[in-house]
Protein backbone atom coordinates (compact mmCIF):
# COMPACT_ATOMS: atom_id res chain seq x y z
CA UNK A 1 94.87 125.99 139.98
CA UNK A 2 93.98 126.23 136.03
CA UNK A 3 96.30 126.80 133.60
CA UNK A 4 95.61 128.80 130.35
CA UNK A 5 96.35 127.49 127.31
CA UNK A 6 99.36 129.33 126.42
CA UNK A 7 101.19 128.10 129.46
CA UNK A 8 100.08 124.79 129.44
CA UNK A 9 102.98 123.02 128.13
CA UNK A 10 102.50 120.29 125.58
CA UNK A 11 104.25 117.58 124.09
CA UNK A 12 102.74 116.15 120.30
CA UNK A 13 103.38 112.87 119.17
CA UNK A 14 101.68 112.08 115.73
CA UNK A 15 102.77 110.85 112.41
CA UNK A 16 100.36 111.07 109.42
CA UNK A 17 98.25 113.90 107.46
CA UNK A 18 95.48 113.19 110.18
CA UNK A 19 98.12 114.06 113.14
CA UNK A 20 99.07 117.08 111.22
CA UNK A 21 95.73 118.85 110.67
CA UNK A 22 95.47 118.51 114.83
CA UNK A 23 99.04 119.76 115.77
CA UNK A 24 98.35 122.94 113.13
CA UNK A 25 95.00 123.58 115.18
CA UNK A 26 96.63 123.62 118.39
CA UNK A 27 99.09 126.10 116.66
CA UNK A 28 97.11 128.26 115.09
CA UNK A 29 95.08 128.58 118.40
CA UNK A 30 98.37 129.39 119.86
CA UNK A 31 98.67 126.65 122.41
CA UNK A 32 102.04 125.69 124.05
CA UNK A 33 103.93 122.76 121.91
CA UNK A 34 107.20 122.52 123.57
CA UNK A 35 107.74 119.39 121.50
CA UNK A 36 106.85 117.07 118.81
CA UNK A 37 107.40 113.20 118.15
CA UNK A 38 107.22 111.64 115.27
CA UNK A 39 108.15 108.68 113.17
CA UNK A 40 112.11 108.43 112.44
CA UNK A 41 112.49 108.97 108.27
CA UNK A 42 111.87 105.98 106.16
CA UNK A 43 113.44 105.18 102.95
CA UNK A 44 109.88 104.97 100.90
CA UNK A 45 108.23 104.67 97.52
CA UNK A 46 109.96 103.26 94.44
CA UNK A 47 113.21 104.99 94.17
CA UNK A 48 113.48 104.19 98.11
CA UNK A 49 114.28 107.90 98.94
CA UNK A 50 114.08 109.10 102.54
CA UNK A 51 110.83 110.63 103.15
CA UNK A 52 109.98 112.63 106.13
CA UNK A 53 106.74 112.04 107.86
CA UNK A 54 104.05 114.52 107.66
CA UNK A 55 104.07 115.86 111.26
CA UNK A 56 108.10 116.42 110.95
CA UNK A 57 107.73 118.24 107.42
CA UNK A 58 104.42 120.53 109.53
CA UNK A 59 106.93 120.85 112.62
CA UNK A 60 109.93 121.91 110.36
CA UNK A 61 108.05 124.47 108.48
CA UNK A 62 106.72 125.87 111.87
CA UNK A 63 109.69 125.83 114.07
CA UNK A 64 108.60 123.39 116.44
CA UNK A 65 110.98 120.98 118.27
CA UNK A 66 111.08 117.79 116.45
CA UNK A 67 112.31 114.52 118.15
CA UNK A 68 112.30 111.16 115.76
CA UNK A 69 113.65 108.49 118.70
CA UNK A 70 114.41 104.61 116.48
CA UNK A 71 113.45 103.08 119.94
CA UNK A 72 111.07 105.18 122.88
CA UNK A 73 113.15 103.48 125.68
CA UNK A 74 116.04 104.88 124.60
CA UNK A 75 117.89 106.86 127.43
CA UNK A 76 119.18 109.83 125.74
CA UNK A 77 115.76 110.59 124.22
CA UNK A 78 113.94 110.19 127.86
CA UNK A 79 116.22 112.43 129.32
CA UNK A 80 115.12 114.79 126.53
CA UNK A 81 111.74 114.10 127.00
CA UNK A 82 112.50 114.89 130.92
CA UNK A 83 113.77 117.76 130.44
CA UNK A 84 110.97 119.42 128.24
CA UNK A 85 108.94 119.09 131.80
CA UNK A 86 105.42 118.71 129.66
CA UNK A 87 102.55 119.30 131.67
CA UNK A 88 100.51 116.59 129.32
CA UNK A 89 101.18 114.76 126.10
CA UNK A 90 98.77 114.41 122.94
CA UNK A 91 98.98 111.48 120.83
CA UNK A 92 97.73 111.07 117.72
CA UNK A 93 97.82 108.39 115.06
CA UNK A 94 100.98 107.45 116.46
CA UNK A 95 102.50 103.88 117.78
CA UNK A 96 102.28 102.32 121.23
CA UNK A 97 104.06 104.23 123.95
CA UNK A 98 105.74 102.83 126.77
CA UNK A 99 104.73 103.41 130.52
CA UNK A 100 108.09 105.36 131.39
CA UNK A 101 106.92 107.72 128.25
CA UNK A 102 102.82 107.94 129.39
CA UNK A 103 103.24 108.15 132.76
CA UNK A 104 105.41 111.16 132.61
CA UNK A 105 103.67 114.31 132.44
CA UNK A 106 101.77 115.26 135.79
CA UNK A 107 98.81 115.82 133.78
CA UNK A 108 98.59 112.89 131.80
CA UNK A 109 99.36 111.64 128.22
CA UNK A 110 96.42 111.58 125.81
CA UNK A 111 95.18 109.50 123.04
CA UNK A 112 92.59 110.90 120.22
CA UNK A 113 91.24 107.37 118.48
CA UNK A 114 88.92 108.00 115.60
CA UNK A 115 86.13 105.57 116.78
CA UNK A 116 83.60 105.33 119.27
CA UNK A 117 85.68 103.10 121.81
CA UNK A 118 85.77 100.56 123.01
CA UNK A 119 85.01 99.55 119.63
CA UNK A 120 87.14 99.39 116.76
CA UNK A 121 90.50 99.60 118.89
CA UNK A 122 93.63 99.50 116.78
CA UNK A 123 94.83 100.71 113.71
CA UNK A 124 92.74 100.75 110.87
CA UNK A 125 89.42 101.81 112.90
CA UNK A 126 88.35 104.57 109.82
CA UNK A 127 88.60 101.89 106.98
CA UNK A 128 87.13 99.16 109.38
CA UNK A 129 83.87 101.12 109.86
CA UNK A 130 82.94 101.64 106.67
CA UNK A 131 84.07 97.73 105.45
CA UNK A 132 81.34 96.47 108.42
CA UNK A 133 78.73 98.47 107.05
CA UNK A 134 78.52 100.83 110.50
CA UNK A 135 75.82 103.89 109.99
CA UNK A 136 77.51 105.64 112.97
CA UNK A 137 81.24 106.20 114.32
CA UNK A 138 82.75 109.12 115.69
CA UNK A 139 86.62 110.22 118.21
CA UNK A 140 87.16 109.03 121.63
CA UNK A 141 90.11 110.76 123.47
CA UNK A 142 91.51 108.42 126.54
CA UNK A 143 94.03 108.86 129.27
CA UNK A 144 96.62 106.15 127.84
CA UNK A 145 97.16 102.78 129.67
CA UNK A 146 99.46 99.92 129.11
CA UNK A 147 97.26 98.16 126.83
CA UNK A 148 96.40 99.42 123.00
CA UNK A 149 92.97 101.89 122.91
CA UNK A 150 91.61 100.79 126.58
CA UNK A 151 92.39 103.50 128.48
CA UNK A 152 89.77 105.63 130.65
CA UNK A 153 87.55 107.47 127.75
CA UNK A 154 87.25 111.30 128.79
CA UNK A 155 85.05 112.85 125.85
CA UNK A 156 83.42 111.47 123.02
CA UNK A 157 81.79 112.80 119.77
CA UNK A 158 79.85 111.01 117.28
CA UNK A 159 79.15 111.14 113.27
CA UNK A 160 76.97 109.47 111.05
CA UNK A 161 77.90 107.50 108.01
CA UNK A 162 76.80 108.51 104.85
CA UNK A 163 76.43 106.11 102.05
CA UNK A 164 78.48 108.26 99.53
CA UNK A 165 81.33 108.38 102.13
CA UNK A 166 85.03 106.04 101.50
CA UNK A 167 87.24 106.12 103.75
CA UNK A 168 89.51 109.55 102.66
CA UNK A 169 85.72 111.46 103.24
CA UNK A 170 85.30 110.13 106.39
CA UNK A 171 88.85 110.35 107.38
CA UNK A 172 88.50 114.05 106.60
CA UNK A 173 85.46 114.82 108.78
CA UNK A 174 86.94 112.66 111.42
CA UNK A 175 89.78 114.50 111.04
CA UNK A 176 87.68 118.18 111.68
CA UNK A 177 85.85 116.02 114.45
CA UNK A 178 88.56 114.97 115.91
CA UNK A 179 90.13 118.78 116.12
CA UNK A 180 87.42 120.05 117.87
CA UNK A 181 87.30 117.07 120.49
CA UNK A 182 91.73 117.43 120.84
CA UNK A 183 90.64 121.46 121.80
CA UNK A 184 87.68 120.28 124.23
CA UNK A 185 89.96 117.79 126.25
CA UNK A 186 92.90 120.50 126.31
CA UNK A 187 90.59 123.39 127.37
CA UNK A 188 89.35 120.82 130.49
CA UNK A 189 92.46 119.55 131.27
CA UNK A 190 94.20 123.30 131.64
CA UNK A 191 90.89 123.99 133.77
CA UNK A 192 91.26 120.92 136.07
CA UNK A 193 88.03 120.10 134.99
CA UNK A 194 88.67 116.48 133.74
CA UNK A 195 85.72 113.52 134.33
CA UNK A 196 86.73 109.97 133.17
CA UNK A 197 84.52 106.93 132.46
CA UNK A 198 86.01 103.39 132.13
CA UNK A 199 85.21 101.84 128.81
CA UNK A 200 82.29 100.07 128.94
CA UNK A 201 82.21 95.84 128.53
CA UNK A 202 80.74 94.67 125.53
CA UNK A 203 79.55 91.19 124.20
CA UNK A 204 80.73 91.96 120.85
CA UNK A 205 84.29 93.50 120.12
CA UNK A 206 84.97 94.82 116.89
CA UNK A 207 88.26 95.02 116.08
CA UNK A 208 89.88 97.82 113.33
CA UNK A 209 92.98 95.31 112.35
CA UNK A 210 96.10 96.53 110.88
CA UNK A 211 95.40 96.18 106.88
CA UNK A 212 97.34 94.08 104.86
CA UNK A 213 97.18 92.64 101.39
CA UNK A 214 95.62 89.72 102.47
CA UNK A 215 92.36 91.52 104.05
CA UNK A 216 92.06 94.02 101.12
CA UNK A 217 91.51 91.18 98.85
CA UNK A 218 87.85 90.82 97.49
CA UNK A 219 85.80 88.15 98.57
CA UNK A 220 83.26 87.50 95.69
CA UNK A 221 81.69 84.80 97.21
CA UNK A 222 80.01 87.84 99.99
CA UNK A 223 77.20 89.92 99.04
CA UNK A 224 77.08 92.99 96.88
CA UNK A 225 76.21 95.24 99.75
CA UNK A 226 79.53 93.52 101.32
CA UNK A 227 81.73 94.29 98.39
CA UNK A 228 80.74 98.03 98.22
CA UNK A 229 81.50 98.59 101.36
CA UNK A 230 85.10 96.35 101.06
CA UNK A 231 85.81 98.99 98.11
CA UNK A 232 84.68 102.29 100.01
CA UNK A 233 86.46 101.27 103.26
CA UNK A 234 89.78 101.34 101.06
CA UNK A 235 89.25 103.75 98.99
CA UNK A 236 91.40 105.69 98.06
CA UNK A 237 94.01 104.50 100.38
CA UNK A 238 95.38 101.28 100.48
CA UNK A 239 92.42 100.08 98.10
CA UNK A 240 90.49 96.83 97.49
CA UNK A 241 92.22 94.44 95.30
CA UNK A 242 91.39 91.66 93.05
CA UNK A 243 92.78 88.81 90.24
CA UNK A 244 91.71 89.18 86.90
CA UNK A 245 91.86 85.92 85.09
CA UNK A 246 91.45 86.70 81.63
CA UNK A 247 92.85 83.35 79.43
CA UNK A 248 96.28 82.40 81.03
CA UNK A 249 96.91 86.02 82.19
CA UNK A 250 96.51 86.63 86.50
CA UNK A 251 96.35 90.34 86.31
CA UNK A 252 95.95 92.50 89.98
CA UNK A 253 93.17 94.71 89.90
CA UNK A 254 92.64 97.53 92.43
CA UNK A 255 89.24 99.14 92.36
CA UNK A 256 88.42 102.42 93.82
CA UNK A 257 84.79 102.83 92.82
CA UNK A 258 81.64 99.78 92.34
CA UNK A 259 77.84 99.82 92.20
CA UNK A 260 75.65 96.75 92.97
CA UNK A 261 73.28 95.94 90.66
CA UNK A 262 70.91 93.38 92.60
CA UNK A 263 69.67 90.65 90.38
CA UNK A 264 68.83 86.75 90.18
CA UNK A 265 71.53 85.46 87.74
CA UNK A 266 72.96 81.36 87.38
CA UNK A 267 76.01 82.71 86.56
CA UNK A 268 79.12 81.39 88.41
CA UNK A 269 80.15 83.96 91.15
CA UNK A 270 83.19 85.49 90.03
CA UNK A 271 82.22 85.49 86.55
CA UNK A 272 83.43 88.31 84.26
CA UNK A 273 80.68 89.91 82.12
CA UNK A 274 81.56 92.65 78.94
CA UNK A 275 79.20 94.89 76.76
CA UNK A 276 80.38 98.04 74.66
CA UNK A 277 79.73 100.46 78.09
CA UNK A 278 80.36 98.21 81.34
CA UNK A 279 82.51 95.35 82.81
CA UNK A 280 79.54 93.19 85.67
CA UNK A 281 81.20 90.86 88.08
CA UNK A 282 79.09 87.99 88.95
CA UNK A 283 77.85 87.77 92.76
CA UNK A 284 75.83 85.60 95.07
CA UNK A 285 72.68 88.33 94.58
CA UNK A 286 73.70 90.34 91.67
CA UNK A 287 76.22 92.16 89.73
CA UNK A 288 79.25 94.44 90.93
CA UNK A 289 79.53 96.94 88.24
CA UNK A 290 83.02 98.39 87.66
CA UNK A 291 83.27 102.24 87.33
CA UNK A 292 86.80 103.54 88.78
CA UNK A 293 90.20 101.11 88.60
CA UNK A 294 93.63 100.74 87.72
CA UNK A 295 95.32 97.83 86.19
CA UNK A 296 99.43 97.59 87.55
CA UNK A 297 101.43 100.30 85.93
CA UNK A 298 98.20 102.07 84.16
CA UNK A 299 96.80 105.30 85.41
CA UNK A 300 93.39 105.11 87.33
CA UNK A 301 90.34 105.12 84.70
CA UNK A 302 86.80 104.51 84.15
CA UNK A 303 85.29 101.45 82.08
CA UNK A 304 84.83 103.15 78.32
CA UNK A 305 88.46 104.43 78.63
CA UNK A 306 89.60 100.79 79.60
CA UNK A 307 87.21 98.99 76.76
CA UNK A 308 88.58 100.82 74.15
CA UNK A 309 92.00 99.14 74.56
CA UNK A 310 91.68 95.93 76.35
CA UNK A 311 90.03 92.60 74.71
CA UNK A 312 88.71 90.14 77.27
CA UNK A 313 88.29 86.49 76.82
CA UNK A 314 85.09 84.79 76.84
CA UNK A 315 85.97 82.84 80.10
CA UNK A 316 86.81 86.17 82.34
CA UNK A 317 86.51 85.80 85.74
CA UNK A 318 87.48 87.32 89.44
CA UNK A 319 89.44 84.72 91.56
């Protein structure tokens, strides 16, 4: 027997912006959330103040039961979870669950995964995309398993890649993507109507590794059309990073927006070029031209703004 989507009863479990913009849809198209789950407040930012996470500030505001458990296992918290008696779970951007959490509703637990899976499993698969140059990606939602993104796919929808997207564009129309696909499974599972596929085996994984500031850095020694798409696959969040050695100054550099200027030079890669209007970085096959960055404790800003107070010395370079 179906059930309609007002009875179906649902447990959330999300954290970020991209969690929230699913949990309002399911609201505003009046579906059952009997519950949501969501990362415990952090201390964050400079002044280290408590912050709530995005899906508890949406749930608040909305009236929707909020549960924030330090460890999933924890007894109190399953006995909660228990007692909610979800008929299936929906999980999205959110951290690994364990099997006595998944297994629990009758109908399932959920996973919406903004990639085309089985590629680019884990948690970065957005920015990850974009660095590897893909043309296409799209959502995957997956009956969880006890292994991270392998579960048994049950739809799929896919974009294209534009090559004026970064990574907050695409997370956006993943985002709207990813909405429609959350609705789709929902509507299927309340109609008993629910197909799965096994992911399929492929030659060549690709995984979307958890960023850090080690894989942000710049590589200058790769190609221009590698370093645009190192800066649009972190822009504008965490964003590509670089030194600046200017004399005996190591300055950080984050850089939001580049264009490639593709050129036979015998400059040495790395190699910091000035005129009155732009600031060239020397690559293998051109120049990376410098149009939107920030320098630590400046406010984001384009090259004249920069030029008119900074002097550079004649030995510049990116390290």
């Amino acid at each position: 027997m179906s059930i309609s989507k007002g009875k179906l009863r649902i447990v959330f479990m999300g954290t970020p912006a991209f969690a929230v913009h699913i949990l309002d849809g399911l609201v505003q198209k009046e579906y059952n959330i009997v519950g949501v789950v969501t990362a415990p407040d952090r201390p964050a930012g400079r002044g280290q103040k408590i912050k709530q996470s995005a899906v508890k500030v949406y749930a608040n505001k909305h009236q929707l039961k909020v549960f924030q458990p330090e460890n999933l296992k924890d007894r109190e918290f399953l006995q909660q979870l228990q007692n909610i008696e979800a008929d299936v779970q929906v999980v999205v951007a959110f951290r690994m669950l364990p099997k006595v959490v998944w297994q629990m509703p009758k109908k399932g637990t959920f996973n919406l995964h903004a990639s085309l899976l089985p590629q680019y499993r884990g948690a970065a698969p957005i920015n990850w995309a974009i660095i590897n140059g893909e043309k296409e990606t799209g959502v995957s939602t997956f009956f969880i398993d006890e292994k991270i993104d392998t579960g048994a796919l049950i739809f799929q929808s896919k974009i294209s890649i534009s090559a004026a997207d970064n990574a907050g564009t695409l997370h956006d129309k993943l985002m709207k993507e990813g909405l429609l696909l959350t609705l789709r499974t929902l509507n299927a599972i309340g109609d008993n109507q629910i197909e799965t596929t096994k992911q399929k085996a492929v030659s060549k994984l690709k995984t979307a590794h958890k960023l850090n500031k080690e894989n942000c850095k710049i590589d200058w020694s790769k190609s221009g059309c590698q370093i645009i798409n190192h800066v649009r696959g972190l822009n504008p969040y965490p964003s590509a990073w670089t030194l600046l050695q200017n004399g005996n100054d190591l300055i950080n550099l984050k850089l939001y927006e580049v264009q490639f200027e593709k050129t036979t030079h015998q400059l040495e890669i790395g190699k910091v070029v000035i005129d009155k209007s732009s600031i060239k970085v020397a690559t293998r096959d051109g120049f990376i031209n410098l149009t939107s960055f920030k320098f630590p404790g400046k406010k984001q800003m384009d090259v004249k703004s920069f030029l008119n107070g900074f002097s550079f010395d004649t030995e510049a370079k990116m390290v």
